[in-house]
PDB file of N, CA and C in Angstrom:
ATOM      1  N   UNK A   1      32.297 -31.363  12.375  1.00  0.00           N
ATOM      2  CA  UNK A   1      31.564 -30.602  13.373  1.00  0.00           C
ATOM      3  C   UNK A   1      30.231 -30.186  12.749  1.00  0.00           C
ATOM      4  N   UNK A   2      29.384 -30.462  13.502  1.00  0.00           N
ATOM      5  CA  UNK A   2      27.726 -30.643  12.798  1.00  0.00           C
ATOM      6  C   UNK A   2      27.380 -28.860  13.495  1.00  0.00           C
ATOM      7  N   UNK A   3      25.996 -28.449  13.077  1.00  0.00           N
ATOM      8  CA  UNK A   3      26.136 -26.664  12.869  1.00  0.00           C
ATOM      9  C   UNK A   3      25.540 -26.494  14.579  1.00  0.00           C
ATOM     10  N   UNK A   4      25.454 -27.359  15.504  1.00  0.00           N
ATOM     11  CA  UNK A   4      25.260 -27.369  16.565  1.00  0.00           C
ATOM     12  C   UNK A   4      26.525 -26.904  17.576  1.00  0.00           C
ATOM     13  N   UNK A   5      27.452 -28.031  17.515  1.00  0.00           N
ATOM     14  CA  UNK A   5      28.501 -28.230  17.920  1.00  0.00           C
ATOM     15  C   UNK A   5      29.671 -26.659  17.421  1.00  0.00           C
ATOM     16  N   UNK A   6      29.266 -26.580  16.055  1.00  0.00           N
ATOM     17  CA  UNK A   6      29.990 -25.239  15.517  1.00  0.00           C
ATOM     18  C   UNK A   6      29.206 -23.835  16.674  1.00  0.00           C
ATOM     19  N   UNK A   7      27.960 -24.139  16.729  1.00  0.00           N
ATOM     20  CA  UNK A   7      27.324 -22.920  17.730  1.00  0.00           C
ATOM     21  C   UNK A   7      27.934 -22.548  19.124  1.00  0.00           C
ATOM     22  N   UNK A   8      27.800 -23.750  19.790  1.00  0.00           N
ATOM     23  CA  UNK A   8      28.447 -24.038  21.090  1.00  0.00           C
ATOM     24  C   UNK A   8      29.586 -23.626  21.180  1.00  0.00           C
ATOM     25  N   UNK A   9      30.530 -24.432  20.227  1.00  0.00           N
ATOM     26  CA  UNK A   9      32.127 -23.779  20.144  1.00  0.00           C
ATOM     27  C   UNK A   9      32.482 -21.928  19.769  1.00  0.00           C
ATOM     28  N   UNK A  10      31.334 -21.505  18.971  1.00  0.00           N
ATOM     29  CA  UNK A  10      31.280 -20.009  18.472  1.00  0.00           C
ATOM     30  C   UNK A  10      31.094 -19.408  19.889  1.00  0.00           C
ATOM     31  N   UNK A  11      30.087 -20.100  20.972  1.00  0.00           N
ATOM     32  CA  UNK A  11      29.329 -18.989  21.866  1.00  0.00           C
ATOM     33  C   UNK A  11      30.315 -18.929  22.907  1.00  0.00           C
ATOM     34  N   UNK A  12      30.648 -20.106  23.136  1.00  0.00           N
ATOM     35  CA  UNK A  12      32.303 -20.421  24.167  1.00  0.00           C
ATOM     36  C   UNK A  12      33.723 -19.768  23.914  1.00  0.00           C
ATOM     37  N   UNK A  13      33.607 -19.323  22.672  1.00  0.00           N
ATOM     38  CA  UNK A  13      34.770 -18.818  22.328  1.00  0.00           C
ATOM     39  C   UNK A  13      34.680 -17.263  22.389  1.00  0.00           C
ATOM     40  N   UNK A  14      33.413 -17.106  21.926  1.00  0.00           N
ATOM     41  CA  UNK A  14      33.021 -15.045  22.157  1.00  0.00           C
ATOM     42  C   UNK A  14      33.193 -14.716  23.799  1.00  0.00           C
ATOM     43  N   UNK A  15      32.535 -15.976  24.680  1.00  0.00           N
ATOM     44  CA  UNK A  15      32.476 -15.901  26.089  1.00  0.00           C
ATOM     45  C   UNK A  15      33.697 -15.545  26.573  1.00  0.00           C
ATOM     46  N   UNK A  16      34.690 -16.078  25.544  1.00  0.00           N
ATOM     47  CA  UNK A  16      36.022 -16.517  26.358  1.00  0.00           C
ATOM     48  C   UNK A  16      37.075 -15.234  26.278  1.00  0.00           C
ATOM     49  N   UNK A  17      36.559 -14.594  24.838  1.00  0.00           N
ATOM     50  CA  UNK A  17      37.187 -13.074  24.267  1.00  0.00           C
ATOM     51  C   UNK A  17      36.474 -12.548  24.697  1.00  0.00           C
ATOM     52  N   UNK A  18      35.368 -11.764  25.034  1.00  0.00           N
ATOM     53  CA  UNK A  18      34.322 -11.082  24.560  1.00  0.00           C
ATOM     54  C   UNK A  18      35.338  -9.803  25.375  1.00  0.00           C
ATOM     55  N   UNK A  19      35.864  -9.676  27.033  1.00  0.00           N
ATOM     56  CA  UNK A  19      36.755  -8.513  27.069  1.00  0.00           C
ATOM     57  C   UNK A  19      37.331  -8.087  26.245  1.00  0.00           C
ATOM     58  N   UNK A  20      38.075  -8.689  25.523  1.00  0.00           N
ATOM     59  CA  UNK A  20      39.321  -8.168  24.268  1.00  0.00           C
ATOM     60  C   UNK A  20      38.292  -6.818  23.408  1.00  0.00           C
ATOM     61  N   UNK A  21      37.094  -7.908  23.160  1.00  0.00           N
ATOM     62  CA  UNK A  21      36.644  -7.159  22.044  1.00  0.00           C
ATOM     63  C   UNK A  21      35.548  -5.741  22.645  1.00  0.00           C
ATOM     64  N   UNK A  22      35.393  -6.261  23.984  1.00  0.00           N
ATOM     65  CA  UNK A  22      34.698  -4.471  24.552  1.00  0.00           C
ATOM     66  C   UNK A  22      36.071  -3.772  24.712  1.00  0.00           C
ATOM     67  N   UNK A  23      37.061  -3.924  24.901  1.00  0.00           N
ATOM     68  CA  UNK A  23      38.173  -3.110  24.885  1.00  0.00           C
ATOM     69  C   UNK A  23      38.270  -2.284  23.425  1.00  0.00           C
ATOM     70  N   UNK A  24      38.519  -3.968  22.629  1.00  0.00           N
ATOM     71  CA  UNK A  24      38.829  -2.708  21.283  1.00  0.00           C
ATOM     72  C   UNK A  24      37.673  -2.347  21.156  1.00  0.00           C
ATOM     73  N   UNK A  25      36.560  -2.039  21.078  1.00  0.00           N
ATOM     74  CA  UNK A  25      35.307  -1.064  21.321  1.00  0.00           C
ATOM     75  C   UNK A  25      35.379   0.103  21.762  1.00  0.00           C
ATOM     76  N   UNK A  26      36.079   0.201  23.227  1.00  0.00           N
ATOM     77  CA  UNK A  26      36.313   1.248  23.697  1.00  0.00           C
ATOM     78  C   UNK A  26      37.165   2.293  23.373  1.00  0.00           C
ATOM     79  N   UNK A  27      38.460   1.447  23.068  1.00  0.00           N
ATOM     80  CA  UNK A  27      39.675   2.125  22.032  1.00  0.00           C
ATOM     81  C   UNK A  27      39.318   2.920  20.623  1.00  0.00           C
ATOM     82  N   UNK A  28      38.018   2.039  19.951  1.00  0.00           N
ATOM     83  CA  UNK A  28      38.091   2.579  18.742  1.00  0.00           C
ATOM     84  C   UNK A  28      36.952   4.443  19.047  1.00  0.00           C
ATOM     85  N   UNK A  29      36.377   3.805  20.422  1.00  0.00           N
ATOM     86  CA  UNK A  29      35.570   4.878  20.503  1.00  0.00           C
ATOM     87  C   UNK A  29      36.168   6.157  21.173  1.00  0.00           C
ATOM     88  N   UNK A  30      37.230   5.595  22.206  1.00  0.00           N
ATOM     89  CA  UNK A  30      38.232   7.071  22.770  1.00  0.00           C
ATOM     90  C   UNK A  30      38.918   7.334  21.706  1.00  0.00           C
ATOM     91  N   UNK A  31      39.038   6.991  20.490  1.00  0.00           N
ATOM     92  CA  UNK A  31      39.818   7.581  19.627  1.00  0.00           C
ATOM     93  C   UNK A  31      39.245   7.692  18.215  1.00  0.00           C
ATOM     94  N   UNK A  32      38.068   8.751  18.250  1.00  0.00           N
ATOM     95  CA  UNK A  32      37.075   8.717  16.887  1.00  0.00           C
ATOM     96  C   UNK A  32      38.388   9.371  15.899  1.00  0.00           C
ATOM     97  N   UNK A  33      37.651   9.506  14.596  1.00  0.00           N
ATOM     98  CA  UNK A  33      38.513   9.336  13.475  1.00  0.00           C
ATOM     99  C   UNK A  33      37.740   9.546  11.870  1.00  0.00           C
ATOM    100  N   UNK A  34      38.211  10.432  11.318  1.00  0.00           N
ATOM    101  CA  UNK A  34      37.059  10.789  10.092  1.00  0.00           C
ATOM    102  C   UNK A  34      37.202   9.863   8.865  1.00  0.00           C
ATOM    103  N   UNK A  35      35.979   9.819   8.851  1.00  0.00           N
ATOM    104  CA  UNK A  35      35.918   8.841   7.825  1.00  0.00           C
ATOM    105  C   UNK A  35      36.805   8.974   6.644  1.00  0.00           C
ATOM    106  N   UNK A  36      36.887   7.407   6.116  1.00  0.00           N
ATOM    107  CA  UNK A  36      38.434   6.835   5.237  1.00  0.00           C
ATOM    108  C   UNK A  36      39.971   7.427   5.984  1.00  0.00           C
ATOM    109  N   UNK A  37      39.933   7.913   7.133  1.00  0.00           N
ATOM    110  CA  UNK A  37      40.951   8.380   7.983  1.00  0.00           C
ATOM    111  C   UNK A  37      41.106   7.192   8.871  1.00  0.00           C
ATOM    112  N   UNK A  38      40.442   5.922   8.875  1.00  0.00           N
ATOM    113  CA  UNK A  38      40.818   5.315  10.223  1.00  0.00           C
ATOM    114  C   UNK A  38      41.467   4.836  10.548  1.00  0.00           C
ATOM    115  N   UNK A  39      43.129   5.621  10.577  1.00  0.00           N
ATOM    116  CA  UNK A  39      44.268   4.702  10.622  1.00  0.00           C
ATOM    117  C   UNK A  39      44.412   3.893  12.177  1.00  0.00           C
ATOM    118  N   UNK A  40      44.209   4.874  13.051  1.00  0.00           N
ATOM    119  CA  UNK A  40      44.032   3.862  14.053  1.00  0.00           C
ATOM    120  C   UNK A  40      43.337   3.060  14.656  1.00  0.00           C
ATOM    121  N   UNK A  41      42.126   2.984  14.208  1.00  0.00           N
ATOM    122  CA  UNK A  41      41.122   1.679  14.261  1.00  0.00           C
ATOM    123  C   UNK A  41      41.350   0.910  13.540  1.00  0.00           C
ATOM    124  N   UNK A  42      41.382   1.041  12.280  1.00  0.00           N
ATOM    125  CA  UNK A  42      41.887  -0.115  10.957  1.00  0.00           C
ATOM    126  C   UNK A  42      42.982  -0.903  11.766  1.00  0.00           C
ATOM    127  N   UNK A  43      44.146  -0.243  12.392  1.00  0.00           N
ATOM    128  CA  UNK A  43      45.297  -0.697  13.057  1.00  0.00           C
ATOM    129  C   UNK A  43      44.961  -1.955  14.327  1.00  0.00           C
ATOM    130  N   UNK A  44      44.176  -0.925  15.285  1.00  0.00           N
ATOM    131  CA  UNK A  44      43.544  -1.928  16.275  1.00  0.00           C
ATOM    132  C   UNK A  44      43.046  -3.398  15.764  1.00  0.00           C
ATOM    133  N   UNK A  45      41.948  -3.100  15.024  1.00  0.00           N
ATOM    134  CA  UNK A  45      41.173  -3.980  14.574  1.00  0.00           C
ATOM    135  C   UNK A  45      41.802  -5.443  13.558  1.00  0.00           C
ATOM    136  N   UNK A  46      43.441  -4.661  13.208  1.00  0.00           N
ATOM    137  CA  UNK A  46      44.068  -5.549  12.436  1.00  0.00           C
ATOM    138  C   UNK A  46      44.907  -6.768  13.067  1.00  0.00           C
ATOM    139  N   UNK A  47      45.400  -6.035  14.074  1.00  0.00           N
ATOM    140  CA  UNK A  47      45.698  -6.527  15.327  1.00  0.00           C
ATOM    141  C   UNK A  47      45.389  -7.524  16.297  1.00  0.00           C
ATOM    142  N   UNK A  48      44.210  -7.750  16.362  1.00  0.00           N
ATOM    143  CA  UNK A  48      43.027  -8.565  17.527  1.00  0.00           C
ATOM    144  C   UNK A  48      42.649  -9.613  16.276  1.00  0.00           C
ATOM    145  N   UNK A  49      42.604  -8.898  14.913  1.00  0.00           N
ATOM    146  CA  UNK A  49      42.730 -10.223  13.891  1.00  0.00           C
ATOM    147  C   UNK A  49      44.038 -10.979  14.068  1.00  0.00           C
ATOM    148  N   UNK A  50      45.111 -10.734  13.466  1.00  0.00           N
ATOM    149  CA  UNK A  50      46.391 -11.394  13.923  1.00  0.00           C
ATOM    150  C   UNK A  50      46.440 -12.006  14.716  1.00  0.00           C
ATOM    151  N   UNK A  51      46.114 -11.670  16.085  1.00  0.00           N
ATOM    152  CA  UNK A  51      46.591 -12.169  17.265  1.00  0.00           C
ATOM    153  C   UNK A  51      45.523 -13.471  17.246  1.00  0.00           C
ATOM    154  N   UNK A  52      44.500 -13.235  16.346  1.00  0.00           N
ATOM    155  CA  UNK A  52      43.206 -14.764  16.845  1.00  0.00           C
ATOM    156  C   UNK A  52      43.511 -15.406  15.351  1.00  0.00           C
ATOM    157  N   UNK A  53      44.471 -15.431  14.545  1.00  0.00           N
ATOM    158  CA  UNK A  53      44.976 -16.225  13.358  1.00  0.00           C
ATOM    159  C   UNK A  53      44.602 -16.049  11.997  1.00  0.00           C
ATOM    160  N   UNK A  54      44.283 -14.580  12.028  1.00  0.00           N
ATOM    161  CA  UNK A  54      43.414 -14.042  10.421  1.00  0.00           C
ATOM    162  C   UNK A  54      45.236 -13.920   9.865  1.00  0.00           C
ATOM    163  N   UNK A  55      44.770 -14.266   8.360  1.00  0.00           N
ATOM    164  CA  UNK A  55      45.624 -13.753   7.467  1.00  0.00           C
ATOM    165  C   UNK A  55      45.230 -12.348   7.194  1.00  0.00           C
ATOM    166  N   UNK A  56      45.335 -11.354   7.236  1.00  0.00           N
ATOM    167  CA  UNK A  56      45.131  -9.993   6.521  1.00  0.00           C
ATOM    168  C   UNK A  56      45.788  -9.545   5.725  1.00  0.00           C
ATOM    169  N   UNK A  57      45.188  -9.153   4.746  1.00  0.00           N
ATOM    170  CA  UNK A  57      45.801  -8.138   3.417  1.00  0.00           C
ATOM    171  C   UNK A  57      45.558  -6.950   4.027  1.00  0.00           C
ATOM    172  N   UNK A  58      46.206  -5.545   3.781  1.00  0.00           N
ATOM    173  CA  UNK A  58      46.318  -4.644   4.324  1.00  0.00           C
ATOM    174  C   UNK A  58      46.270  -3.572   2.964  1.00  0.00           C
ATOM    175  N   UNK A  59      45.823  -2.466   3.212  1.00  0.00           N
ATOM    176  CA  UNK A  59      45.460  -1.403   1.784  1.00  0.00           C
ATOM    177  C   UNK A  59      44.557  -1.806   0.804  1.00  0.00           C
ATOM    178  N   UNK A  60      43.380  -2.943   0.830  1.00  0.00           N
ATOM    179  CA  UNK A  60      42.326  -3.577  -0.303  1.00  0.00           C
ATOM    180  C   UNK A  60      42.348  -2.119  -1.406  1.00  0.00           C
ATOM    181  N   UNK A  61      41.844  -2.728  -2.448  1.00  0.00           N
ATOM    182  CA  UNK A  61      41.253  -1.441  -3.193  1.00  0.00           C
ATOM    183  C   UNK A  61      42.079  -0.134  -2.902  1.00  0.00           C
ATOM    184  N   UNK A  62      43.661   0.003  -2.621  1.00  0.00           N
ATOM    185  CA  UNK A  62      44.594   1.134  -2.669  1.00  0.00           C
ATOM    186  C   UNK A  62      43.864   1.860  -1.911  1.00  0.00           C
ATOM    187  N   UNK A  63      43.218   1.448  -0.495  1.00  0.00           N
ATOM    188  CA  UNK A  63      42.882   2.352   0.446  1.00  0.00           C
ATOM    189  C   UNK A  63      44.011   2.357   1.179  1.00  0.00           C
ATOM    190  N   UNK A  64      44.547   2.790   2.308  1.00  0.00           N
ATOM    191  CA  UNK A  64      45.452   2.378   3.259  1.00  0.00           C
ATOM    192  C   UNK A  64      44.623   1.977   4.683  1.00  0.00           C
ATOM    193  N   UNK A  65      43.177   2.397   4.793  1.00  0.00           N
ATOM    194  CA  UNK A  65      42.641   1.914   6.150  1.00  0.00           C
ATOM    195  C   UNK A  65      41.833   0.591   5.665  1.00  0.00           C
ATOM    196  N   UNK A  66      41.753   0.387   4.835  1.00  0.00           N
ATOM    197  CA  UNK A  66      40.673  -0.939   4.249  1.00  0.00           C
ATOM    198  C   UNK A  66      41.722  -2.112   4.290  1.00  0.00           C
ATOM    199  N   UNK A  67      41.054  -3.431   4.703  1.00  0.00           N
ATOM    200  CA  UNK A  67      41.747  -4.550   5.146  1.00  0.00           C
ATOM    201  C   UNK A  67      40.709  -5.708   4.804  1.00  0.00           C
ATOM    202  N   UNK A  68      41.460  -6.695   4.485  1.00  0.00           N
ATOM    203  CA  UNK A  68      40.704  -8.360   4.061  1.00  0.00           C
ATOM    204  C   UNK A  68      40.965  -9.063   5.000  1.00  0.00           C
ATOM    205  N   UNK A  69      40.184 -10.078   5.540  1.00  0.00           N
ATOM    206  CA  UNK A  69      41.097 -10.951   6.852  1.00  0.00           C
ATOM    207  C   UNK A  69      39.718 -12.176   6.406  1.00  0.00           C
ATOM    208  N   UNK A  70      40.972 -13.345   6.164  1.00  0.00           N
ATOM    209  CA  UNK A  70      40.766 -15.009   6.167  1.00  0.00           C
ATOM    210  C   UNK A  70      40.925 -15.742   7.562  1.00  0.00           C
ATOM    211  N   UNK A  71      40.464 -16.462   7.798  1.00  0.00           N
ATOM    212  CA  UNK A  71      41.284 -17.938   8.988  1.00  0.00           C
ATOM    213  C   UNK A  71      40.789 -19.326   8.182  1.00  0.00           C
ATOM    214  N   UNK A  72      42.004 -19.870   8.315  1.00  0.00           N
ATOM    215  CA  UNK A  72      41.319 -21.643   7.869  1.00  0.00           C
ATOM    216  C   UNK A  72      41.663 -21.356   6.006  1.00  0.00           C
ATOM    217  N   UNK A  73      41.773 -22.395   5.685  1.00  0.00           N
ATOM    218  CA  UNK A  73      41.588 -22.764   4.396  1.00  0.00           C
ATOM    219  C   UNK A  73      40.022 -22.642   3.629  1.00  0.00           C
ATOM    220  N   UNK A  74      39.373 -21.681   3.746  1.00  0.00           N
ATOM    221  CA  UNK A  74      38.248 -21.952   3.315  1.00  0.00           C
ATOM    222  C   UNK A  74      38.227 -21.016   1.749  1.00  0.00           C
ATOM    223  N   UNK A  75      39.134 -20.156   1.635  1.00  0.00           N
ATOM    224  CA  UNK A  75      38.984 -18.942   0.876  1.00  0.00           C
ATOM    225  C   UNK A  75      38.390 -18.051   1.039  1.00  0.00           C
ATOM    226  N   UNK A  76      37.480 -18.161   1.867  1.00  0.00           N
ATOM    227  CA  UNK A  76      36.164 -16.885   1.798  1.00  0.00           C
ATOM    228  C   UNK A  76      37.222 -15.419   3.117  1.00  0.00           C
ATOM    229  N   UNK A  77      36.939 -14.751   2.197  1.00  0.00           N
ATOM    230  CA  UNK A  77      37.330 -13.316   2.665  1.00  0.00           C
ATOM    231  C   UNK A  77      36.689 -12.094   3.292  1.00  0.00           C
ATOM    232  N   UNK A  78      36.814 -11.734   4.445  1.00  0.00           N
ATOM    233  CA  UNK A  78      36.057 -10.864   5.286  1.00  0.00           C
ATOM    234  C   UNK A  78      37.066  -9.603   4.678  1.00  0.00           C
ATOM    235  N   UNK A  79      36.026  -8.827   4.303  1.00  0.00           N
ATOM    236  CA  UNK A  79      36.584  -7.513   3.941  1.00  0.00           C
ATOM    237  C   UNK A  79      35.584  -6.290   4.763  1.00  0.00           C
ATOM    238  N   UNK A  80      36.686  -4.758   5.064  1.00  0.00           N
ATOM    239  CA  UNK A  80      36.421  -3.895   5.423  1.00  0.00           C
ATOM    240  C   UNK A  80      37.290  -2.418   5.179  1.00  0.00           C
TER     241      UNK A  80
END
């Protein structure tokens, strides 16, 4: 897949979620949360990963709200 074809497929696919993700938007915002406290956003957010095929590590760095999330064999790691 040439970086065209990867665009198209990226913009079709946000098109196709993009509710999910103003939801969890909304969720994380009816339910603010003090900082390094964000157990229930960390939660949400871990969630909507799972469900779209992230591997997640959960507690990074012996936080309990901090989380890593992969998809695909690539290695590269999204951390938060």
């Amino acid at each position: 897949m040439d970086n065209f074809q990867l665009k198209q497929f990226m913009e079709k696919w946000i098109d196709n979620n993009k509710q999910e993700f103003f939801d969890l938007a909304d969720d994380i915002w009816a339910n603010p949360e003090l900082g390094l406290e964000e157990y229930h956003s960390s939660a949400a957010i871990i969630k909507v990963l799972e469900k779209h095929g992230f591997t997640v590590q959960k507690g990074v760095g012996g936080m309990p709200t901090a989380f890593a999330a992969k998809r695909g064999c690539s290695g590269a790691w999204l951390r938060a």
